[in-house]
C-alpha atoms as a PDB file:
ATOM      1  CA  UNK A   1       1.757 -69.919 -42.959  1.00  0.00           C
ATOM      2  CA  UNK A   2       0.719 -72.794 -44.730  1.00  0.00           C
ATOM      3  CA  UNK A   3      -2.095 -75.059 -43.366  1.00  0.00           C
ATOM      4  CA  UNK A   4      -1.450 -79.029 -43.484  1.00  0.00           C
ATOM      5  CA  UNK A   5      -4.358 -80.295 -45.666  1.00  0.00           C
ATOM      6  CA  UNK A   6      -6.052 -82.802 -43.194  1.00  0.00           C
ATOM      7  CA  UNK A   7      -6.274 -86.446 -43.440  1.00  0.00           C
ATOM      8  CA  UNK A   8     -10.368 -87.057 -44.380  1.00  0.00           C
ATOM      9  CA  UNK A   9     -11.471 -90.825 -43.849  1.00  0.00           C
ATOM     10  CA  UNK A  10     -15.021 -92.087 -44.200  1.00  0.00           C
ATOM     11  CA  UNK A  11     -15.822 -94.176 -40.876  1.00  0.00           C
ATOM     12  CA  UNK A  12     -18.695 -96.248 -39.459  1.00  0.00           C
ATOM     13  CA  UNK A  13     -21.617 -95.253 -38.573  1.00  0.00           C
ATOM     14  CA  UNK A  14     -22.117 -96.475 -35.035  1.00  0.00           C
ATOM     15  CA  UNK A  15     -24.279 -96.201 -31.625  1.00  0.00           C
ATOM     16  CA  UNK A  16     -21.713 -93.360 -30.929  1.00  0.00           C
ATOM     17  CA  UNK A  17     -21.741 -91.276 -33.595  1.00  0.00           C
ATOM     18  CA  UNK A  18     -25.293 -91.653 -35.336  1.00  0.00           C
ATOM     19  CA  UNK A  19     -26.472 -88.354 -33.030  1.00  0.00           C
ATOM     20  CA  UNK A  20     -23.827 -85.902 -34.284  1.00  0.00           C
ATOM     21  CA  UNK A  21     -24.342 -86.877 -37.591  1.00  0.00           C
ATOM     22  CA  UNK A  22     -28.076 -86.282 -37.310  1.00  0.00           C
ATOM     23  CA  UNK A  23     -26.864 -83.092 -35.836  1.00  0.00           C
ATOM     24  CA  UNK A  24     -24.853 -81.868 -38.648  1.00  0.00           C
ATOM     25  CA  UNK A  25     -26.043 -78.425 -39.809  1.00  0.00           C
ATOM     26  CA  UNK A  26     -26.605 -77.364 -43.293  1.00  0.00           C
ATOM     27  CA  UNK A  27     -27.666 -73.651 -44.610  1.00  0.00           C
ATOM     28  CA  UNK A  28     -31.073 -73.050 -44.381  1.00  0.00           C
ATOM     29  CA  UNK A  29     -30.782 -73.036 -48.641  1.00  0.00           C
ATOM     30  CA  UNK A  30     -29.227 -76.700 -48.581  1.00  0.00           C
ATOM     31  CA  UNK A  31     -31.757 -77.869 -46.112  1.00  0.00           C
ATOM     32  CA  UNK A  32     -34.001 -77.948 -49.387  1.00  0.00           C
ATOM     33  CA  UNK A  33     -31.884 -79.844 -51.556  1.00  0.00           C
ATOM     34  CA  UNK A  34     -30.850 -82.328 -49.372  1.00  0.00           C
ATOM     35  CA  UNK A  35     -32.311 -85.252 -47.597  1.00  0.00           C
ATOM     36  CA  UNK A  36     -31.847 -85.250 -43.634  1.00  0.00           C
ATOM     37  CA  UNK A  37     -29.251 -87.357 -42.138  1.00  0.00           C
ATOM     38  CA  UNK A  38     -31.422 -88.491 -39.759  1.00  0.00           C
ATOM     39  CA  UNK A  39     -33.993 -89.767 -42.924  1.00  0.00           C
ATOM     40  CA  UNK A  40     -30.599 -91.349 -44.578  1.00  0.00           C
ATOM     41  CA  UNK A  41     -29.729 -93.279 -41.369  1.00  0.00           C
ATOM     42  CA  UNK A  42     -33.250 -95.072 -41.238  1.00  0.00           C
ATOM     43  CA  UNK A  43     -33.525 -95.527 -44.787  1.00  0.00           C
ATOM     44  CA  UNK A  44     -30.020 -97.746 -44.468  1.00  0.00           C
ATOM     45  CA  UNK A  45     -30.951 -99.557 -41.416  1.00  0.00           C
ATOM     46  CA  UNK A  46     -33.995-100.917 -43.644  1.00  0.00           C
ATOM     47  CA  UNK A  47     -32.205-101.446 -46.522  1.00  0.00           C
ATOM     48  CA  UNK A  48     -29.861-104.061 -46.783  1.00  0.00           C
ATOM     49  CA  UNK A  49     -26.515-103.232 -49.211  1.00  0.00           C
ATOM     50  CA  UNK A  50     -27.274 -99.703 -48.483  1.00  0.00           C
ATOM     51  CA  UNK A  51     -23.607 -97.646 -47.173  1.00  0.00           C
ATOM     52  CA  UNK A  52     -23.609 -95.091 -44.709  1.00  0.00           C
ATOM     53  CA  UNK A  53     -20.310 -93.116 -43.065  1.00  0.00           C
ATOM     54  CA  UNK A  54     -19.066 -91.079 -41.567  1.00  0.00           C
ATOM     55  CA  UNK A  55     -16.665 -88.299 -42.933  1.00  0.00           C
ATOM     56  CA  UNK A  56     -13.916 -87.187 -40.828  1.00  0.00           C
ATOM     57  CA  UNK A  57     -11.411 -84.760 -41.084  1.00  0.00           C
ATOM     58  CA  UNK A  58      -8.458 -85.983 -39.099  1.00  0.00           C
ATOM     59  CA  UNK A  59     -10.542 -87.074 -35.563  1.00  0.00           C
ATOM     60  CA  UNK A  60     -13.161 -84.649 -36.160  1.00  0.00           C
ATOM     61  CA  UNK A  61     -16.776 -85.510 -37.952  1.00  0.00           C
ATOM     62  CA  UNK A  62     -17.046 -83.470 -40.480  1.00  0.00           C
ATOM     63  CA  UNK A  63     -20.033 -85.064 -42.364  1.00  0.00           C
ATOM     64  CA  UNK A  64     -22.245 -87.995 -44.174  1.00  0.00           C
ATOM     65  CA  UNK A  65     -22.389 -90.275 -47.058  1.00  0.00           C
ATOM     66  CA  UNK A  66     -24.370 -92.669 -48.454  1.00  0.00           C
ATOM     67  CA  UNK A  67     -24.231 -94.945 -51.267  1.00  0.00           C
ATOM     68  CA  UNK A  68     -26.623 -97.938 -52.766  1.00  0.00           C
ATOM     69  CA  UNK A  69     -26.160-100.348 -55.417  1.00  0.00           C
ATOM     70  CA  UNK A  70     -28.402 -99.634 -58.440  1.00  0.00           C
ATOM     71  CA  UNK A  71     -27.056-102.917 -60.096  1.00  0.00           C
ATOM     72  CA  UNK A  72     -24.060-105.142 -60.234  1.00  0.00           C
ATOM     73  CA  UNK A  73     -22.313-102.670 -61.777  1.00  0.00           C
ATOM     74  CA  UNK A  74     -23.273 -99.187 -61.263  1.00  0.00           C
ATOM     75  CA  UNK A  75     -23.368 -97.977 -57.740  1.00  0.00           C
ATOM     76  CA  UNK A  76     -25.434 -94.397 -56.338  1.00  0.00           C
ATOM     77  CA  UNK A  77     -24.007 -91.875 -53.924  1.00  0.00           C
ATOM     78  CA  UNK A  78     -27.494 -90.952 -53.014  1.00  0.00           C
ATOM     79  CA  UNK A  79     -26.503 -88.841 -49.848  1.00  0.00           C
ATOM     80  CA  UNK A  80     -22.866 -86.642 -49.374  1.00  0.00           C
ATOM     81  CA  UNK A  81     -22.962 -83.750 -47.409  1.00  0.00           C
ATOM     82  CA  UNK A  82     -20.440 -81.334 -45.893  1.00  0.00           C
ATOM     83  CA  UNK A  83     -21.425 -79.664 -42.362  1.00  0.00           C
ATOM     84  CA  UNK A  84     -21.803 -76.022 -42.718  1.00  0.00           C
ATOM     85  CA  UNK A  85     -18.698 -75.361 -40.272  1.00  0.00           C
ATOM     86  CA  UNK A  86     -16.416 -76.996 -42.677  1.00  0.00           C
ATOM     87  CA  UNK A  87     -17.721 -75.924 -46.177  1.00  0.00           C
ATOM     88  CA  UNK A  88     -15.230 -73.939 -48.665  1.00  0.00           C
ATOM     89  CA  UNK A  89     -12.018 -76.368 -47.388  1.00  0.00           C
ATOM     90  CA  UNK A  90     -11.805 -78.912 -49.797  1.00  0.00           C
ATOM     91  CA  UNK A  91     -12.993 -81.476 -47.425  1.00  0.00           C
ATOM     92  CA  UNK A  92     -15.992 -82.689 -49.868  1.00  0.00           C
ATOM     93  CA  UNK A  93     -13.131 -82.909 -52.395  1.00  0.00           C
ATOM     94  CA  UNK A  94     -11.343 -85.672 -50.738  1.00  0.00           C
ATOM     95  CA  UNK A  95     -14.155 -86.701 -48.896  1.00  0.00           C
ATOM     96  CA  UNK A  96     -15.647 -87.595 -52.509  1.00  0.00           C
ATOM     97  CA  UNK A  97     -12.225 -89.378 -53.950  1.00  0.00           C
ATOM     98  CA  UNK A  98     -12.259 -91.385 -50.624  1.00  0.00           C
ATOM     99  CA  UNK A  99     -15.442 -92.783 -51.510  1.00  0.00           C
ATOM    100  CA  UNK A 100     -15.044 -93.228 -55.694  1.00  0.00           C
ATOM    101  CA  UNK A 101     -11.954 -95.612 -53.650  1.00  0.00           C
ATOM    102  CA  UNK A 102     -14.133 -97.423 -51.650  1.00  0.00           C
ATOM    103  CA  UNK A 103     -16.748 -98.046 -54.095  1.00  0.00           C
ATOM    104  CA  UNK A 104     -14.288 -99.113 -56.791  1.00  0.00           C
ATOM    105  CA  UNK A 105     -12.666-101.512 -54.499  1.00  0.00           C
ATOM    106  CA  UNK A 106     -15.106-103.899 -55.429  1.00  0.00           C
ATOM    107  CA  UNK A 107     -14.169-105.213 -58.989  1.00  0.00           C
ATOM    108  CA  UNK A 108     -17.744-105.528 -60.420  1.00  0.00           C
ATOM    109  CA  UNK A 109     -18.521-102.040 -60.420  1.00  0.00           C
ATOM    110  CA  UNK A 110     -18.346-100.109 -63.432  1.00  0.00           C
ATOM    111  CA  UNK A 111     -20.210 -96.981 -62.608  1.00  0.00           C
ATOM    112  CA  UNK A 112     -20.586 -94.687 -59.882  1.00  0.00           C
ATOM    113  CA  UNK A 113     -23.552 -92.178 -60.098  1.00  0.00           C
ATOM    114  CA  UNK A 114     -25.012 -89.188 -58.407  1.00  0.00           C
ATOM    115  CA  UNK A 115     -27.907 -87.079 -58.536  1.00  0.00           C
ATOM    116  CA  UNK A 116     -27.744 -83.089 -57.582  1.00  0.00           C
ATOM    117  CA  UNK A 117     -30.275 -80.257 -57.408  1.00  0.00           C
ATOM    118  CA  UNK A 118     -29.990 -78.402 -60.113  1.00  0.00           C
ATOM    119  CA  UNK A 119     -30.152 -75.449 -58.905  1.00  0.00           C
ATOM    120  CA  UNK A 120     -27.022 -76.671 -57.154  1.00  0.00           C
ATOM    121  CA  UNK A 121     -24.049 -75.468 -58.689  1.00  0.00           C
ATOM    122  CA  UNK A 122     -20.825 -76.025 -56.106  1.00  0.00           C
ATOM    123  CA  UNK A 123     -22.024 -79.538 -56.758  1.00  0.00           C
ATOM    124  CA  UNK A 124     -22.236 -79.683 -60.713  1.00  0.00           C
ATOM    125  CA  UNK A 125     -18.852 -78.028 -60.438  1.00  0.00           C
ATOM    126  CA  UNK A 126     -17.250 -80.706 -57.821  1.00  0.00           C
ATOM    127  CA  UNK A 127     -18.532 -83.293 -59.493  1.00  0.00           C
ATOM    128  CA  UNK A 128     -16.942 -82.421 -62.888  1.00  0.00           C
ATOM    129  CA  UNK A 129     -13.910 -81.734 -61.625  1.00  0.00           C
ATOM    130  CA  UNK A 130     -14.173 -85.549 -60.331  1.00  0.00           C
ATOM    131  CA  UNK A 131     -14.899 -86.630 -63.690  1.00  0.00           C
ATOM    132  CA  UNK A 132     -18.480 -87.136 -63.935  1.00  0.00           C
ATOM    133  CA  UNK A 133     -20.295 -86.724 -66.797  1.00  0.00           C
ATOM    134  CA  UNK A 134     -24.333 -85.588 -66.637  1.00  0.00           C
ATOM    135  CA  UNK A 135     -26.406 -87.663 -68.540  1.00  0.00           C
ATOM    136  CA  UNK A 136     -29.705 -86.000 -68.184  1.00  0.00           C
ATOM    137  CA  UNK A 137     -32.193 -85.678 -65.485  1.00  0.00           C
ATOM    138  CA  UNK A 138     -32.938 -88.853 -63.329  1.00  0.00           C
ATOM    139  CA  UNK A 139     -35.705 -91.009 -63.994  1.00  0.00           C
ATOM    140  CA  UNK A 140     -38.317 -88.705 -61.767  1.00  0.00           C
ATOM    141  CA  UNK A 141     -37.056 -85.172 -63.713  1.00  0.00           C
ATOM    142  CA  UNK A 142     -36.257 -83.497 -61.434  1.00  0.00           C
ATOM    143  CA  UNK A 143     -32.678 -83.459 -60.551  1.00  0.00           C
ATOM    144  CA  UNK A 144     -29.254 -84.008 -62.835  1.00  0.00           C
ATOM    145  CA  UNK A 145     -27.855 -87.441 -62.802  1.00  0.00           C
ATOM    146  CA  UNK A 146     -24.134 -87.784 -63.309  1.00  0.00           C
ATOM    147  CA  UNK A 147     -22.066 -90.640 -63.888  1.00  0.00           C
ATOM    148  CA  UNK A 148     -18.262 -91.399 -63.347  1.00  0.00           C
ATOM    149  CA  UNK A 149     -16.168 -95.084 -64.902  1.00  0.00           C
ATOM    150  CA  UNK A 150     -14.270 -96.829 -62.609  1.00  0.00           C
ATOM    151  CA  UNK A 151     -12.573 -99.971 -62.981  1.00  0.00           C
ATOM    152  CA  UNK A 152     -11.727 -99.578 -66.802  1.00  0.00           C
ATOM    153  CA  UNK A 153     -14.767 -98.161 -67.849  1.00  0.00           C
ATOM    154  CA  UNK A 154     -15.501 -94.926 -69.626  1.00  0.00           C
END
């Protein structure tokens, strides 16, 4: 029997949900290649123009993402992360194309980029399957920095 693929949406972040999504748990091997939630929540509420939702797969949070504008035209998904629980579904799939649909809503942006661990390979791989192209490390060296056109470009 066939599973219905469920509806993933990227919601507020709110005095309701900010807990469980500082609760989310990651393998103790992603732990080191990603920031905390919790760190990613108080970076944004610092930061004006910095993005942070919620991912849910049909009512049920599922996990974080959040994104920053780097310029007028090229925007960063700096944080995206999949609770453990939920990992190997396809939810950071559509999770992902939700927000490339977000972000290119707004007609100025060009680019949308993202940095990985590079010892992280289920992200090199979802990521090229999205289209992105690596481009190198980022500008510190130490992690690869891939970029995807929207709105016309590349």
């Amino acid at each position: 029997m066939h599973t219905p693929t469920p509806e993933v949406s990227l919601q507020p972040v709110t005095c309701d949900n900010y807990e469980a999504i500082c609760d989310l748990p990651l393998s103790d091997p992603q732990k080191d290649m990603l920031a905390s939630n919790t760190w990613s929540l108080l970076e944004a509420a610092y930061n004006p123009g910095y993005q942070v939702r919620a991912i849910h797969a049909n009512t049920e949070l599922v996990g974080f993402m959040m994104w920053v504008p780097q310029s007028v035209h090229r925007v960063s998904i700096w944080r995206f992360m999949i609770a453990l629980p939920h990992q190997g579904c396809g939810l950071g799939s559509l999770a992902l194309q939700a927000a490339i649909r977000e972000i290119a809503a707004d007609p100025v942006v060009r680019e949308v980029e993202i940095c990985y661990h590079l010892d992280n390979e289920g992200s090199r791989r979802l990521y090229a399957r999205h289209g992105f192209v690596e481009e190198g490390l980022d500008a510190e060296g130490q992690d690869m920095l891939a970029v995807l056109g929207v709105n016309g470009d590349r």
